[in-house]
PDB file of N, CA and C in Angstrom:
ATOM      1  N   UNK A   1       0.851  -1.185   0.000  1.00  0.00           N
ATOM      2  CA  UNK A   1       0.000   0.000   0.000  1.00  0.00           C
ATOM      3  C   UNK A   1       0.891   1.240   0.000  1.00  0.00           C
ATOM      4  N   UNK A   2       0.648   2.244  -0.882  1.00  0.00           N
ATOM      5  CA  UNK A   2       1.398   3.366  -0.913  1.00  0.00           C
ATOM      6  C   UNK A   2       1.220   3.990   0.120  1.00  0.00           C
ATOM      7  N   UNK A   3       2.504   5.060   0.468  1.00  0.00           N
ATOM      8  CA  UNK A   3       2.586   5.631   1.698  1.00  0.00           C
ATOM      9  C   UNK A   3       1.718   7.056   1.335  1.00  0.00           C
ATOM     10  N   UNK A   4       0.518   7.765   1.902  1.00  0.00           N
ATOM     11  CA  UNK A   4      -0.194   8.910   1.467  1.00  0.00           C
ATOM     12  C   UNK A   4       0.867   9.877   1.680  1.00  0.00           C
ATOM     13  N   UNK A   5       2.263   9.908   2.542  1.00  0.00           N
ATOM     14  CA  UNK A   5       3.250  11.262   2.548  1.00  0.00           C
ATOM     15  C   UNK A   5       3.810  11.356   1.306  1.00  0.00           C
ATOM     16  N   UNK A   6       3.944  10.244   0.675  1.00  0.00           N
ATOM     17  CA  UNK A   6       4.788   9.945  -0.365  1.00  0.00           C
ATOM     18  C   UNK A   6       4.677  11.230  -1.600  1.00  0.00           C
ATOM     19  N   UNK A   7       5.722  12.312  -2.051  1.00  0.00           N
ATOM     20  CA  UNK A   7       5.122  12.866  -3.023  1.00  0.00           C
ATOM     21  C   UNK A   7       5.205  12.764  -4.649  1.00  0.00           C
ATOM     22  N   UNK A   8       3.513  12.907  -4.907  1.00  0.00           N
ATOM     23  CA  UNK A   8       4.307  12.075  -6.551  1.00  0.00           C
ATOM     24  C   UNK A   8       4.999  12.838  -7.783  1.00  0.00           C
ATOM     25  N   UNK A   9       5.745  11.776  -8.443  1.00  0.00           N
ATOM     26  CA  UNK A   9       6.632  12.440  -9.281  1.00  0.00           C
ATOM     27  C   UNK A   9       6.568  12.428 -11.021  1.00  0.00           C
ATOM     28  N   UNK A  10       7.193  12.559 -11.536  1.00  0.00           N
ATOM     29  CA  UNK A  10       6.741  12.643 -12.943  1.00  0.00           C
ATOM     30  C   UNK A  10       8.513  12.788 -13.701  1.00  0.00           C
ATOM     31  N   UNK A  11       8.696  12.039 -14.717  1.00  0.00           N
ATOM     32  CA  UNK A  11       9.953  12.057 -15.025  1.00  0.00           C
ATOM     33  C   UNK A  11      10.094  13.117 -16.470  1.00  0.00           C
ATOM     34  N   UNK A  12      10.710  14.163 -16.174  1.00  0.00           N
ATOM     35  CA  UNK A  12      10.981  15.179 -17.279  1.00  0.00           C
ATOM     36  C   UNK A  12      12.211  15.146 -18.054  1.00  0.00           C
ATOM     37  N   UNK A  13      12.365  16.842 -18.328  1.00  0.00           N
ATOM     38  CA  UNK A  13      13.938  16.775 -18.917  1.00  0.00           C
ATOM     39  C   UNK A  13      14.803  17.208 -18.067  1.00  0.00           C
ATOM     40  N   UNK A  14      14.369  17.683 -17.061  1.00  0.00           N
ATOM     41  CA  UNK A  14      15.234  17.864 -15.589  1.00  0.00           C
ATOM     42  C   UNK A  14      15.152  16.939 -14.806  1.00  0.00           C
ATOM     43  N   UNK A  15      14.682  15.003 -15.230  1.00  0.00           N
ATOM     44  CA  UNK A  15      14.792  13.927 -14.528  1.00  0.00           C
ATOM     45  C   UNK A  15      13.557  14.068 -13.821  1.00  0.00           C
ATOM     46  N   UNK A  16      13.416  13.755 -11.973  1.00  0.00           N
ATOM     47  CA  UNK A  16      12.136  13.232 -11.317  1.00  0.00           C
ATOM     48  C   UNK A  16      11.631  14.781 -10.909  1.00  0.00           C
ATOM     49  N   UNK A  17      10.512  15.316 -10.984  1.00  0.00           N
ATOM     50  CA  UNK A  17      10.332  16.128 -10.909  1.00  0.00           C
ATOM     51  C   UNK A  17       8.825  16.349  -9.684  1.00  0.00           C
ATOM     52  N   UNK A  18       8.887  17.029  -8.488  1.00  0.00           N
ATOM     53  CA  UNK A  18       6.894  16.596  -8.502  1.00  0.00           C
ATOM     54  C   UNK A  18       5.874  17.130  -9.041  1.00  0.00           C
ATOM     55  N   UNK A  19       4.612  16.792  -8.925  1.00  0.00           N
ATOM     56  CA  UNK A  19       3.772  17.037 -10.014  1.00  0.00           C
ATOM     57  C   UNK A  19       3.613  18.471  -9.635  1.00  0.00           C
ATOM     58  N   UNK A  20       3.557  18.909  -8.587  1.00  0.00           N
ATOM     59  CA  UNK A  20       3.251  20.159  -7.874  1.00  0.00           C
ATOM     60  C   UNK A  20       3.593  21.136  -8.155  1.00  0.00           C
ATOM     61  N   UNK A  21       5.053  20.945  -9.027  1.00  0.00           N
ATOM     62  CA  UNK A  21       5.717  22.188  -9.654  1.00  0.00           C
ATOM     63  C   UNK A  21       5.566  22.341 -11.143  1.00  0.00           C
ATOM     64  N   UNK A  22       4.328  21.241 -11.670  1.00  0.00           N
ATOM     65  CA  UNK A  22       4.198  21.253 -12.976  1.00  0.00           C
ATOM     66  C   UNK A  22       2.906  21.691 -13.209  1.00  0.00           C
ATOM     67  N   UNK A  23       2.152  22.430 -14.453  1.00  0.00           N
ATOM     68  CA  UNK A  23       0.964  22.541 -14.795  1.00  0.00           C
ATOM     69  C   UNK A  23       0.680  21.898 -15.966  1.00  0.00           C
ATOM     70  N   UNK A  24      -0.764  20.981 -15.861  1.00  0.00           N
ATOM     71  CA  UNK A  24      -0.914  19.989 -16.983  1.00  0.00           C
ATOM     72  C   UNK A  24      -1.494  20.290 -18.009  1.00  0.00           C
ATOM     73  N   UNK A  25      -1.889  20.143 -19.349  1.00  0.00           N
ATOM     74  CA  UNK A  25      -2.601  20.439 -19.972  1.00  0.00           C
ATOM     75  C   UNK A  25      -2.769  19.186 -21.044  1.00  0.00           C
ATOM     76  N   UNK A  26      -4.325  19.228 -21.275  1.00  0.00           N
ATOM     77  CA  UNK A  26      -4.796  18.358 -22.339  1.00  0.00           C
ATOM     78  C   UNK A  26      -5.551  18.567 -23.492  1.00  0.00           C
ATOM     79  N   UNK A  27      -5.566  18.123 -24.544  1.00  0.00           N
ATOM     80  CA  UNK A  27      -6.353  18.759 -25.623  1.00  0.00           C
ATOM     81  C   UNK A  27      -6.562  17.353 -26.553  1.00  0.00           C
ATOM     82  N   UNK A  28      -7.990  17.458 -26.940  1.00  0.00           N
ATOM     83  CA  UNK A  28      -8.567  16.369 -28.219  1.00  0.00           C
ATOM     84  C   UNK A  28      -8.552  16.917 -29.161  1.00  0.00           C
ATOM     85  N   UNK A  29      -8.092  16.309 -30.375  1.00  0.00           N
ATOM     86  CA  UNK A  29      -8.598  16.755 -31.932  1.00  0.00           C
ATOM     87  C   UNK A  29      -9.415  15.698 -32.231  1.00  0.00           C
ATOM     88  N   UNK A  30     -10.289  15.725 -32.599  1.00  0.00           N
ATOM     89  CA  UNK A  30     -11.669  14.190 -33.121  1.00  0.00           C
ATOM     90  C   UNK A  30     -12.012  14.713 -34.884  1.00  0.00           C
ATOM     91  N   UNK A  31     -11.963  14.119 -35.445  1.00  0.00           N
ATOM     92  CA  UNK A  31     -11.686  13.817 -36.922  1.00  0.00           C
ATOM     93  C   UNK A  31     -12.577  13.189 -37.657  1.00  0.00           C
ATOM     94  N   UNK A  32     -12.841  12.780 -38.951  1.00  0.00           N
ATOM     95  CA  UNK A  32     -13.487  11.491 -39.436  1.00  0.00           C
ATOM     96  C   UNK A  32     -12.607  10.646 -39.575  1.00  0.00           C
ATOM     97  N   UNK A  33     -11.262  10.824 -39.937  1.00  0.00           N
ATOM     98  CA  UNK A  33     -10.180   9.709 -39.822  1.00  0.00           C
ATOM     99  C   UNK A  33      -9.493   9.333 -38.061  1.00  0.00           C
ATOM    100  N   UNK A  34      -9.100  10.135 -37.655  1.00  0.00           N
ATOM    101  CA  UNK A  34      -8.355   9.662 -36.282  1.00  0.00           C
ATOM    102  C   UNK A  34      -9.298  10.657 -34.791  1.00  0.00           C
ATOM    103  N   UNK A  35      -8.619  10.563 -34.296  1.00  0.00           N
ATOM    104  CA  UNK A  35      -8.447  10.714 -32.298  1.00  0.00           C
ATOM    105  C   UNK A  35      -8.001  11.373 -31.987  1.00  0.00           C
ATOM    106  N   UNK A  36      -7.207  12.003 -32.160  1.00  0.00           N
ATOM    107  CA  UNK A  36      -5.740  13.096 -31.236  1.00  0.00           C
ATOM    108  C   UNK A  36      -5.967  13.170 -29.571  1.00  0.00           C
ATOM    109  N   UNK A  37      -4.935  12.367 -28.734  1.00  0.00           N
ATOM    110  CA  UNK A  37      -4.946  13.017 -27.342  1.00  0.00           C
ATOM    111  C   UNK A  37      -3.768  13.423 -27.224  1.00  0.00           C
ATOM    112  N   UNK A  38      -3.611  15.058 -26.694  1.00  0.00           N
ATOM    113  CA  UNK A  38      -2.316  15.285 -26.476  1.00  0.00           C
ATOM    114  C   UNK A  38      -2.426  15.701 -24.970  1.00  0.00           C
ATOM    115  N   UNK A  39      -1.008  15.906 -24.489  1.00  0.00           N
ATOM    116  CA  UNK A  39      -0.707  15.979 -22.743  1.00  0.00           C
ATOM    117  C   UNK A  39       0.468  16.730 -22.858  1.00  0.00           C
ATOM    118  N   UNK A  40       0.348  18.069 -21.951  1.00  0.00           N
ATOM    119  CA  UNK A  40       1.508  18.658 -21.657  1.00  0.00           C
ATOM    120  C   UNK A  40       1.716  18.998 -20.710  1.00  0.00           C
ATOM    121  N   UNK A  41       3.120  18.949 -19.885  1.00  0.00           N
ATOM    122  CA  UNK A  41       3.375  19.158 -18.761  1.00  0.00           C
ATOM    123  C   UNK A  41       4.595  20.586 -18.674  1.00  0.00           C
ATOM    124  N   UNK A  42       4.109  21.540 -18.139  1.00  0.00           N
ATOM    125  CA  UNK A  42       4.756  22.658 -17.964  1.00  0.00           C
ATOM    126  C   UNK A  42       5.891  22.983 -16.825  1.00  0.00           C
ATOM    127  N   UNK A  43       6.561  23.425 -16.852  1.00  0.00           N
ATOM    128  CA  UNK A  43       7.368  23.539 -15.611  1.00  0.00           C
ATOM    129  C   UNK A  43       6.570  25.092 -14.836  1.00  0.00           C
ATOM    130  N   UNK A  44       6.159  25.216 -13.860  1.00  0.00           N
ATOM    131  CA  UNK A  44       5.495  26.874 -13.787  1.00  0.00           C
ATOM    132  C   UNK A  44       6.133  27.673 -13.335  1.00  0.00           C
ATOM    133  N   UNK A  45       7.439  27.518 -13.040  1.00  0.00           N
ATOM    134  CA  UNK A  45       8.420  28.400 -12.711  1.00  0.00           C
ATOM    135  C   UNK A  45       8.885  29.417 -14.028  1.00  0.00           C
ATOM    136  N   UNK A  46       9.304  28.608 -15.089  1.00  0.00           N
ATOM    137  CA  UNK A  46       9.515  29.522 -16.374  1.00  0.00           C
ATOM    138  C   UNK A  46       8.156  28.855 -17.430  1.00  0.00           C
ATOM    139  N   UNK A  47       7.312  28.061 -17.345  1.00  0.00           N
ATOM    140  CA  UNK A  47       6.917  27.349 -18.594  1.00  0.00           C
ATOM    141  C   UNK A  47       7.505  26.899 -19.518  1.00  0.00           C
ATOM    142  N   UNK A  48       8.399  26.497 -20.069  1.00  0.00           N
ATOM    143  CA  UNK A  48       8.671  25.285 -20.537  1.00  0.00           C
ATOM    144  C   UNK A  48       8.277  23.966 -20.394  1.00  0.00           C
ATOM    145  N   UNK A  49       8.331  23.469 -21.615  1.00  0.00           N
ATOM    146  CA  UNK A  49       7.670  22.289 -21.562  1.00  0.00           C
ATOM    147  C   UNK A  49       8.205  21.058 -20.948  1.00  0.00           C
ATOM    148  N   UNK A  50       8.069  20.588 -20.012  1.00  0.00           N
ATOM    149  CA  UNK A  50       8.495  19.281 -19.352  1.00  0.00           C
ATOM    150  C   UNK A  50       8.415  18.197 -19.669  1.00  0.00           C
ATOM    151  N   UNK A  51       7.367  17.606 -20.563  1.00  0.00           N
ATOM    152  CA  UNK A  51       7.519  16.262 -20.994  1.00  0.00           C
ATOM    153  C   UNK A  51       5.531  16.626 -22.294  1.00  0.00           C
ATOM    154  N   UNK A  52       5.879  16.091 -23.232  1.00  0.00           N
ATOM    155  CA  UNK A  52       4.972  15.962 -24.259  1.00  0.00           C
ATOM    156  C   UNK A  52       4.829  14.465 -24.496  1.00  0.00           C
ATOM    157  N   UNK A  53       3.082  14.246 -24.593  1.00  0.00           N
ATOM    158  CA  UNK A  53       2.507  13.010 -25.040  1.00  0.00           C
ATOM    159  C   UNK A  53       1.550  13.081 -26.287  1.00  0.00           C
ATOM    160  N   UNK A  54       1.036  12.376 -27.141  1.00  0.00           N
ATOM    161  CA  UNK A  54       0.428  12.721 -28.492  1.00  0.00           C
ATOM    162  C   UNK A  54      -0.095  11.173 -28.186  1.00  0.00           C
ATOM    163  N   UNK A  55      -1.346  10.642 -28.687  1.00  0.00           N
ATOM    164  CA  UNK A  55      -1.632   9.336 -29.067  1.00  0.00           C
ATOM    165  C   UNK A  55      -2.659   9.787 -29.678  1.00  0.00           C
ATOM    166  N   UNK A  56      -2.848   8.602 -30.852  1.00  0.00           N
ATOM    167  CA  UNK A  56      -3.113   9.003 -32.318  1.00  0.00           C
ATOM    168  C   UNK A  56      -4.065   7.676 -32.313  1.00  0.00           C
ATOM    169  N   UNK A  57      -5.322   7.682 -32.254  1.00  0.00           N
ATOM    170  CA  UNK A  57      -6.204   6.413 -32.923  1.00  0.00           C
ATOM    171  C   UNK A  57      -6.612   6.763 -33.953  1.00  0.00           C
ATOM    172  N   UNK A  58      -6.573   5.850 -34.815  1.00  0.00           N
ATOM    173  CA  UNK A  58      -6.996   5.870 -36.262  1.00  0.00           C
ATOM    174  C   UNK A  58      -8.046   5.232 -36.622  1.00  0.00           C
ATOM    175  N   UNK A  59      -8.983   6.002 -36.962  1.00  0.00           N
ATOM    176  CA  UNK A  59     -10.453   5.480 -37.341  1.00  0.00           C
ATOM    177  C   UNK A  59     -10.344   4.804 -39.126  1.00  0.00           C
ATOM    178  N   UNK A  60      -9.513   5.627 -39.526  1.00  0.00           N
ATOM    179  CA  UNK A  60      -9.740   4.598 -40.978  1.00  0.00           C
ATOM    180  C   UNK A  60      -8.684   4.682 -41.959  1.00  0.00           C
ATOM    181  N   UNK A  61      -8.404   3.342 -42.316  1.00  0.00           N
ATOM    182  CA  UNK A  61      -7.114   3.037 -42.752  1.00  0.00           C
ATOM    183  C   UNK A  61      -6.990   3.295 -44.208  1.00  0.00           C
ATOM    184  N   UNK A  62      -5.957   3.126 -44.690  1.00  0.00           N
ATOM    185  CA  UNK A  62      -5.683   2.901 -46.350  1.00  0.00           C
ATOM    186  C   UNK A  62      -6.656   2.242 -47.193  1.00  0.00           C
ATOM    187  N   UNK A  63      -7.389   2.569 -48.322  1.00  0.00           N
ATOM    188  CA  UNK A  63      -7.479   1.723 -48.948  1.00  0.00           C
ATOM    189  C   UNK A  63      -6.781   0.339 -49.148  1.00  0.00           C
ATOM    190  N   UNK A  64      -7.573  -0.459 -49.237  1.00  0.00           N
ATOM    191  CA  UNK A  64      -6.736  -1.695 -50.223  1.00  0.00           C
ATOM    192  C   UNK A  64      -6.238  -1.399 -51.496  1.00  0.00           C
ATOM    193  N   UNK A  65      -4.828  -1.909 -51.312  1.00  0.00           N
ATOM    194  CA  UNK A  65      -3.962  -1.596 -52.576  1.00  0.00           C
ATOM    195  C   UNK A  65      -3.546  -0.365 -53.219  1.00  0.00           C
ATOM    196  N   UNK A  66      -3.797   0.246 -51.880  1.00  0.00           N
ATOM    197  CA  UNK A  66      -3.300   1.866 -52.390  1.00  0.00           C
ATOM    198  C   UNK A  66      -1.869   1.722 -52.178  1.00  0.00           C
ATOM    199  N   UNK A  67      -0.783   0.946 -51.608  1.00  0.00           N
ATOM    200  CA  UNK A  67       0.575   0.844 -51.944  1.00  0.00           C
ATOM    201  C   UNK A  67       1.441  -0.460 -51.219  1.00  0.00           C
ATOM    202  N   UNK A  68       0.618  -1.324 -52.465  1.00  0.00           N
ATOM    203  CA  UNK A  68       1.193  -2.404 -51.767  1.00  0.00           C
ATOM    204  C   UNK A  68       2.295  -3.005 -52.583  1.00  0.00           C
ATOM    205  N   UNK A  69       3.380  -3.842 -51.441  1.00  0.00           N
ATOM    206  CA  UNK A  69       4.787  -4.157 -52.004  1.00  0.00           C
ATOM    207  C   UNK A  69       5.155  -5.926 -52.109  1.00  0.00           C
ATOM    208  N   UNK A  70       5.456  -6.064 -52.725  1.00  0.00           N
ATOM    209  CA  UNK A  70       6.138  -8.016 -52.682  1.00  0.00           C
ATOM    210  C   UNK A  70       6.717  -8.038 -51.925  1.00  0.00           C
ATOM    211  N   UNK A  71       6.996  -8.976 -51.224  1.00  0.00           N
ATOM    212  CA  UNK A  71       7.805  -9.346 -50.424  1.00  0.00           C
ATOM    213  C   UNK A  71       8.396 -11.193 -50.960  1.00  0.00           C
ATOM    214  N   UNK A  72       9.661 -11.381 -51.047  1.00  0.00           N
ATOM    215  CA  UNK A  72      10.031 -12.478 -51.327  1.00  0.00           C
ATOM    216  C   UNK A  72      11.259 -12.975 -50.988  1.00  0.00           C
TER     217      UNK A  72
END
């Protein structure tokens, strides 16, 4: 069981950082093709960016045979 003093951390470009000194931010793009979730973590002392996340679901793929290759 985690200790509740324990404070939590988050790994940046200045290494372990706590969350406390960071401000988060999130944003969706929703599409007819994909998803967009992005995540940013700020440092709030200067703002700079501390660590960036992007994940990308894709609602719809290539045609068939729009570039397909042999393999042999």
């Amino acid at each position: 069981m985690p200790n509740p003093n324990d404070t939590p951390l988050i790994y940046t470009v200045r290494g372990n950082v706590p969350t406390d000194d960071l401000e988060h931010y999130v944003g969706w793009e929703i599409t007819d093709d994909y998803v967009k979730f992005r995540e940013v973590y700020k440092f709030k002392d200067d703002g700079t960016v501390a660590k960036e996340n992007c994940h990308i679901h894709v609602l719809k793929g290539l045609p068939l045979g729009t570039e397909q290759q042999t393999f042999g």
